[in-house]
C-alpha atoms as a PDB file:
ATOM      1  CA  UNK A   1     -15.468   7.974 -21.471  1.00  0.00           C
ATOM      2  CA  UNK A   2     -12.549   6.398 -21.223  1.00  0.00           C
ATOM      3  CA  UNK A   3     -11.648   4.096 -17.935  1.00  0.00           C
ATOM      4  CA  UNK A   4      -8.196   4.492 -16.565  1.00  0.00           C
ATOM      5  CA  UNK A   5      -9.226   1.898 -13.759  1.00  0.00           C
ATOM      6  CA  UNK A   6      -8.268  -0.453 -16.806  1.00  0.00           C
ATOM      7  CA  UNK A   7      -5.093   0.418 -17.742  1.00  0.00           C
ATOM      8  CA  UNK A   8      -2.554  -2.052 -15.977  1.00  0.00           C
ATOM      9  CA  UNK A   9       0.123  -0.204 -13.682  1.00  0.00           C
ATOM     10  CA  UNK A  10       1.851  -3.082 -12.704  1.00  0.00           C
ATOM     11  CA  UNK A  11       4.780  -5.124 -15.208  1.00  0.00           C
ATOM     12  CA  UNK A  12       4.597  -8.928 -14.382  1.00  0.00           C
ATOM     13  CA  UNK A  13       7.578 -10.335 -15.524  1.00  0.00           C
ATOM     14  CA  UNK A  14       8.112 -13.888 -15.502  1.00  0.00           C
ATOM     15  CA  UNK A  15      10.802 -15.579 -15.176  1.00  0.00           C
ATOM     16  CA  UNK A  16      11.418 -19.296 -16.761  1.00  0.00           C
ATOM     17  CA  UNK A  17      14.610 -20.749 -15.170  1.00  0.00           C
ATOM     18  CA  UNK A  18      16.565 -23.936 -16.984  1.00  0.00           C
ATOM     19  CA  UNK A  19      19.894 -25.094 -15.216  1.00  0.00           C
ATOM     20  CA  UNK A  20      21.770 -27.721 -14.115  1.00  0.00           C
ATOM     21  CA  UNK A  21      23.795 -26.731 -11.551  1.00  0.00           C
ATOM     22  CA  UNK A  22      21.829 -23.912 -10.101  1.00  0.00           C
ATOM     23  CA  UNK A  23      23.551 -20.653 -11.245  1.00  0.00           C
ATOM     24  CA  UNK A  24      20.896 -19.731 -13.442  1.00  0.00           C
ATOM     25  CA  UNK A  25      18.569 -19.961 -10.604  1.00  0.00           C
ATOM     26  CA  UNK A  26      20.784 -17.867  -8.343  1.00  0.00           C
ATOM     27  CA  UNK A  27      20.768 -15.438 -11.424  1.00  0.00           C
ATOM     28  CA  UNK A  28      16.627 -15.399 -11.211  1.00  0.00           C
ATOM     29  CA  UNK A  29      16.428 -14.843  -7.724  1.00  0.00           C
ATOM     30  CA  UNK A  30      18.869 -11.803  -7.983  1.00  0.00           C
ATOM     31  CA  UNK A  31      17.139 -10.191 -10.756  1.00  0.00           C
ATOM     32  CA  UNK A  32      14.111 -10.967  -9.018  1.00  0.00           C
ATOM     33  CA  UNK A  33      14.997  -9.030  -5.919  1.00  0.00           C
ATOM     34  CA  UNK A  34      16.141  -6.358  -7.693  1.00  0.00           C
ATOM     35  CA  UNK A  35      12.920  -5.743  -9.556  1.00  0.00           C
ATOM     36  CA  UNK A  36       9.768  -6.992  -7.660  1.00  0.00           C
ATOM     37  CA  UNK A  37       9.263  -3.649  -5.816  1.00  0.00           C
ATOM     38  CA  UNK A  38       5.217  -3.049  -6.005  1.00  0.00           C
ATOM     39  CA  UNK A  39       5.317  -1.223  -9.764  1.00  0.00           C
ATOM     40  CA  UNK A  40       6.757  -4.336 -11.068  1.00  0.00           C
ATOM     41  CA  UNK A  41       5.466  -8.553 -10.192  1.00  0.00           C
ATOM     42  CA  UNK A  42       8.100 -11.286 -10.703  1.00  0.00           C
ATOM     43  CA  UNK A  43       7.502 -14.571 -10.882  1.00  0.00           C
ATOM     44  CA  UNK A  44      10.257 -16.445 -11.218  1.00  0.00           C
ATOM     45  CA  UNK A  45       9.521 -20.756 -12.577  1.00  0.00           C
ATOM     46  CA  UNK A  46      12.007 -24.026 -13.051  1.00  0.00           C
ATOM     47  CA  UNK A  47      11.502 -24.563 -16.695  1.00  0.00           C
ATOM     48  CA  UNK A  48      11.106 -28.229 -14.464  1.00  0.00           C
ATOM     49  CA  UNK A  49       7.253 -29.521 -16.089  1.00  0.00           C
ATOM     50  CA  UNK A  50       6.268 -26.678 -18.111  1.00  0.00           C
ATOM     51  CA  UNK A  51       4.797 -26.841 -21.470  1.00  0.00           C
ATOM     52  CA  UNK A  52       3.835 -23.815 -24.226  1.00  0.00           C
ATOM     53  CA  UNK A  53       0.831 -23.146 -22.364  1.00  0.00           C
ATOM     54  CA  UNK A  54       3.093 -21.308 -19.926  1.00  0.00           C
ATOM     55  CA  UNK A  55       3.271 -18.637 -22.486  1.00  0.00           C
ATOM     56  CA  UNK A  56      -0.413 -18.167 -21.958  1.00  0.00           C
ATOM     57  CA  UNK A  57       0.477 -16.005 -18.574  1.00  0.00           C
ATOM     58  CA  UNK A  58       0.599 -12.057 -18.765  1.00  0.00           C
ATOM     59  CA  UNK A  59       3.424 -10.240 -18.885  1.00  0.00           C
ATOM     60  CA  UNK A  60       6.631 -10.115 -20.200  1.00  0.00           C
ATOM     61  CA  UNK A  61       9.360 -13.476 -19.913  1.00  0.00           C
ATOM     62  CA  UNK A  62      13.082 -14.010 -18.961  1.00  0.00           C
ATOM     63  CA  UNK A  63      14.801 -17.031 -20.601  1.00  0.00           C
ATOM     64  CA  UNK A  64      17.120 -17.592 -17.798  1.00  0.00           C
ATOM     65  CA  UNK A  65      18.982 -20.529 -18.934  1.00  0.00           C
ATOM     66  CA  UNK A  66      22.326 -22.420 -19.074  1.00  0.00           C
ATOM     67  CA  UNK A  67      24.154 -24.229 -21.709  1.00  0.00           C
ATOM     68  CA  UNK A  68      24.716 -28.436 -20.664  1.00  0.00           C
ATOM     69  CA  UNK A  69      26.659 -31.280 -22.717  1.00  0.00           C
ATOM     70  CA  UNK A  70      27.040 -30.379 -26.353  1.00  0.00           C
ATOM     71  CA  UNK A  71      25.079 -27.208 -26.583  1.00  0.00           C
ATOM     72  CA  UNK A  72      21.774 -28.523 -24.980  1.00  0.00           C
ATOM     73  CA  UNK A  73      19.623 -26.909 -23.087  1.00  0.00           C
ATOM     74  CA  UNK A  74      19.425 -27.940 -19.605  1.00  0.00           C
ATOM     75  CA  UNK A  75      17.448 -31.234 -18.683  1.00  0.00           C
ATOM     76  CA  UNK A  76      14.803 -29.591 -16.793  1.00  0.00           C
ATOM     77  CA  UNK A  77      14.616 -27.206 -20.100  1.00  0.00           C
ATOM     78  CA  UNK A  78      14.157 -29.800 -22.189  1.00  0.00           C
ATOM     79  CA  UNK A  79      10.490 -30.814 -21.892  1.00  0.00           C
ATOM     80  CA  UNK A  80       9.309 -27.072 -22.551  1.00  0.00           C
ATOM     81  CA  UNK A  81      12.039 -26.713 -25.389  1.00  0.00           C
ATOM     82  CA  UNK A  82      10.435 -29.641 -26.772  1.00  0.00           C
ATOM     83  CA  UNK A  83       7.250 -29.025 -26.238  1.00  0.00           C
ATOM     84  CA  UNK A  84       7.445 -25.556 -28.258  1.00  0.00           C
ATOM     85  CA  UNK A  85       9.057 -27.411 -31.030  1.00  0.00           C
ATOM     86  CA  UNK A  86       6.274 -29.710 -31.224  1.00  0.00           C
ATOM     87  CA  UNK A  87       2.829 -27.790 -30.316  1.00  0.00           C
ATOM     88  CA  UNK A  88       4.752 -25.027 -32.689  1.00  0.00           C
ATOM     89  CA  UNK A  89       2.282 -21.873 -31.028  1.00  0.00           C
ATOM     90  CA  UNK A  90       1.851 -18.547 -32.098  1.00  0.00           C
ATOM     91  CA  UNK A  91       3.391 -16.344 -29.766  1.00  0.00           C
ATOM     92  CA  UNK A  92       3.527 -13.374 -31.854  1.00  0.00           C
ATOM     93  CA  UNK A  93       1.928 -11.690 -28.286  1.00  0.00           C
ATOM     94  CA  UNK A  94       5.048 -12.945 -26.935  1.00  0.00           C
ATOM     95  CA  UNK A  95       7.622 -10.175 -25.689  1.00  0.00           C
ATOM     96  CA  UNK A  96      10.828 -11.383 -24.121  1.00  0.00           C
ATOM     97  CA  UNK A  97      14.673 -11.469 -23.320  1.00  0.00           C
ATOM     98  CA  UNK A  98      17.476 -14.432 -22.721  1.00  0.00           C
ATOM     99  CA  UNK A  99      19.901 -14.004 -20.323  1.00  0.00           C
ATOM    100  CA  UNK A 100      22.220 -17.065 -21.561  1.00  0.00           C
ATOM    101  CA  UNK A 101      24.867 -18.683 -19.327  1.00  0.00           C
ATOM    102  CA  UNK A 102      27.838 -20.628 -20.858  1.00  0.00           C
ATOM    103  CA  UNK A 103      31.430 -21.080 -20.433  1.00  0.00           C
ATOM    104  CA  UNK A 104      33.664 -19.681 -23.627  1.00  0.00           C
ATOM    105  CA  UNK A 105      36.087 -22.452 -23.345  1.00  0.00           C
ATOM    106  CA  UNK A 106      33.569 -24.699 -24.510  1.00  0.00           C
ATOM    107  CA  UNK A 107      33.848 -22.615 -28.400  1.00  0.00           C
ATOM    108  CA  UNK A 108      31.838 -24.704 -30.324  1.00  0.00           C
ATOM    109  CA  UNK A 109      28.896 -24.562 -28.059  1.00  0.00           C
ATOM    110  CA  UNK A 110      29.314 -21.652 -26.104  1.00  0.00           C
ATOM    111  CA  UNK A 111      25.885 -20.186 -24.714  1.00  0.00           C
ATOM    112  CA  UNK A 112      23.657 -22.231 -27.356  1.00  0.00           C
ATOM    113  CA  UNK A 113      21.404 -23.046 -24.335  1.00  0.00           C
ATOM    114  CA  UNK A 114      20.143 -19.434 -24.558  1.00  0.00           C
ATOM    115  CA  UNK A 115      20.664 -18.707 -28.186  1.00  0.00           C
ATOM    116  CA  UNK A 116      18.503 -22.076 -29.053  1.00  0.00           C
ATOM    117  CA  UNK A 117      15.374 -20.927 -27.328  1.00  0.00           C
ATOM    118  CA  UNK A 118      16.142 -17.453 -28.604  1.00  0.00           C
ATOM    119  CA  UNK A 119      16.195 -18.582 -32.198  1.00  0.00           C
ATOM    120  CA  UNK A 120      12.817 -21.091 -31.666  1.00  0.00           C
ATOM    121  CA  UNK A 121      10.469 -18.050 -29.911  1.00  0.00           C
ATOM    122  CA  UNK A 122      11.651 -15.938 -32.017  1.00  0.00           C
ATOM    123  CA  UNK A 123      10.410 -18.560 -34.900  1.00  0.00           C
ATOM    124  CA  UNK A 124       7.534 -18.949 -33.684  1.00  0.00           C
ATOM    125  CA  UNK A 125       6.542 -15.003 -33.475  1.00  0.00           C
ATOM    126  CA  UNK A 126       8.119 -13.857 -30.435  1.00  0.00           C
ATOM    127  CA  UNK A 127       9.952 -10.518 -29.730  1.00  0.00           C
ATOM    128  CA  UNK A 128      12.977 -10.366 -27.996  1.00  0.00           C
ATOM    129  CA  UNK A 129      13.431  -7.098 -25.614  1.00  0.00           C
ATOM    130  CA  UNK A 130      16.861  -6.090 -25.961  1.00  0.00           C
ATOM    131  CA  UNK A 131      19.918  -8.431 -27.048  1.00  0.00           C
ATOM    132  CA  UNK A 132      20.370 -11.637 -25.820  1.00  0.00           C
ATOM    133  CA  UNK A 133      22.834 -12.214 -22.792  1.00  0.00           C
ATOM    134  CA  UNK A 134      25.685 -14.178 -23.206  1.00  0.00           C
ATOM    135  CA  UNK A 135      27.289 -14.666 -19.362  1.00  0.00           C
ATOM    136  CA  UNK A 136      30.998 -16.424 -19.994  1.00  0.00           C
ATOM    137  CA  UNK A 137      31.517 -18.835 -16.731  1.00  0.00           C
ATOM    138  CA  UNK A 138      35.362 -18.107 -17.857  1.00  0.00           C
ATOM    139  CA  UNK A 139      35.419 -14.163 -17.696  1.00  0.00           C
ATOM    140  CA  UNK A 140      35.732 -13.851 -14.082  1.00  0.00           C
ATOM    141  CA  UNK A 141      32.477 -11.960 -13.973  1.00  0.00           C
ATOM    142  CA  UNK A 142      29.848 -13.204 -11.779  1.00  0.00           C
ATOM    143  CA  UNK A 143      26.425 -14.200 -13.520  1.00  0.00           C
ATOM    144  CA  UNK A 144      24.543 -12.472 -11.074  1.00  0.00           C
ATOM    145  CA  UNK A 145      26.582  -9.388 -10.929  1.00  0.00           C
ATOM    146  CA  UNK A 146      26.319  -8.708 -14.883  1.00  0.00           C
ATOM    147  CA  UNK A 147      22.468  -9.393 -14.533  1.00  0.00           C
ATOM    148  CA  UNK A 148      21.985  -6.766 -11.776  1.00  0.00           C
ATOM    149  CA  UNK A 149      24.047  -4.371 -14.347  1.00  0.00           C
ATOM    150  CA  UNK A 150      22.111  -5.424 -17.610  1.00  0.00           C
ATOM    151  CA  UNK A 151      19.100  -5.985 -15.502  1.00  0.00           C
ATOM    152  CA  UNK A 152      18.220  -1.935 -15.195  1.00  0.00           C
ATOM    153  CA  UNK A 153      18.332  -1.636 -18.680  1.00  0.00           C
ATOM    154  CA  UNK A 154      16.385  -4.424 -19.413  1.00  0.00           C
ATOM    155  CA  UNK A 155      13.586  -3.495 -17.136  1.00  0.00           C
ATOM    156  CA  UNK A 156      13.325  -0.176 -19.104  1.00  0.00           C
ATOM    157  CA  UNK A 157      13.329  -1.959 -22.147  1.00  0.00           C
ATOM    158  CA  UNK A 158      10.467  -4.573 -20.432  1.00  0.00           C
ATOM    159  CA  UNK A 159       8.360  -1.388 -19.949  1.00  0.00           C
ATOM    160  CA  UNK A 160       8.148  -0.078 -23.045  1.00  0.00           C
ATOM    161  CA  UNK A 161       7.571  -3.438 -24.839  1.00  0.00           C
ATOM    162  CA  UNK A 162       4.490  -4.156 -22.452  1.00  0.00           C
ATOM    163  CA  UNK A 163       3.276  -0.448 -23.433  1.00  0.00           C
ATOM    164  CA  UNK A 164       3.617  -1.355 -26.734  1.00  0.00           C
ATOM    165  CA  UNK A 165       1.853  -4.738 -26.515  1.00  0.00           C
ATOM    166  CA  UNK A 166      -1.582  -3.251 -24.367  1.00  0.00           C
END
């Protein structure tokens, strides 16, 4: 007999922050407002002292991160960033998204924040949920207006990933 007491009918999201100045944060909070409504959990976490182990939580993850200096990832980014690169993990369990914040003035570089943690879960057996953000500072738009747009999508997307991964 088969136990629907089980099955999980709330999506935990979590969301791992990495900025410098704050706008990724603000980003976060927005999406997080707009989607923790009782059928759906958001955490949101400063990338600040995390390691791979943070991967270990359930649910589904938002990159939320900025680009700093020549294409880095934020300071408070780094230690995680580094930490993955090291510890190398298998996080082919791992389903997530980037929403990547950058400034196309800065061509050479633009949004590599985002697209470098992109590329290294994605090494190391993750499975991005829809296509990666790419927020231009420049374009007039505000980061947390675009993520409220992209963010309905996403969540849709969110759901049938962690469907797919029970």
């Amino acid at each position: 007999m088969v136990q629907y007491s089980d099955c999980q009918m709330t999506l935990k999201i979590n969301i791992l922050v990495g900025t410098m100045t704050g706008t990724a944060q603000l980003v976060a909070q927005e999406l997080e407002l707009a989607w923790d409504d009782g059928e759906v959990e958001v955490e949101t976490l400063l990338m600040d002292k995390l390691d791979s182990t943070v991967f270990a939580r359930e649910g589904v993850f938002l990159i939320c991160t900025s680009t700093y200096g020549q294409g880095d990832v934020p300071d408070n980014a780094r230690p995680l960033y580094e930490d993955l690169q090291t510890t190398r993990p298998d996080l082919s369990q791992l389903r997530y998204g980037v929403f990547g914040l950058g400034d196309r003035t800065y061509a050479e570089t633009f949004n590599f924040g985002g697209q470098r943690f992109d590329e290294l879960l994605t090494e190391l057996g993750g499975r991005r949920i829809g296509e990666r953000v790419r927020h231009d500072a420049s374009s007039g738009v505000l980061p947390e207006e675009m993520a409220s747009e992209w963010g309905e999508e996403w969540l849709k997307l969110a759901r049938q990933a962690a469907g797919q991964a029970a």
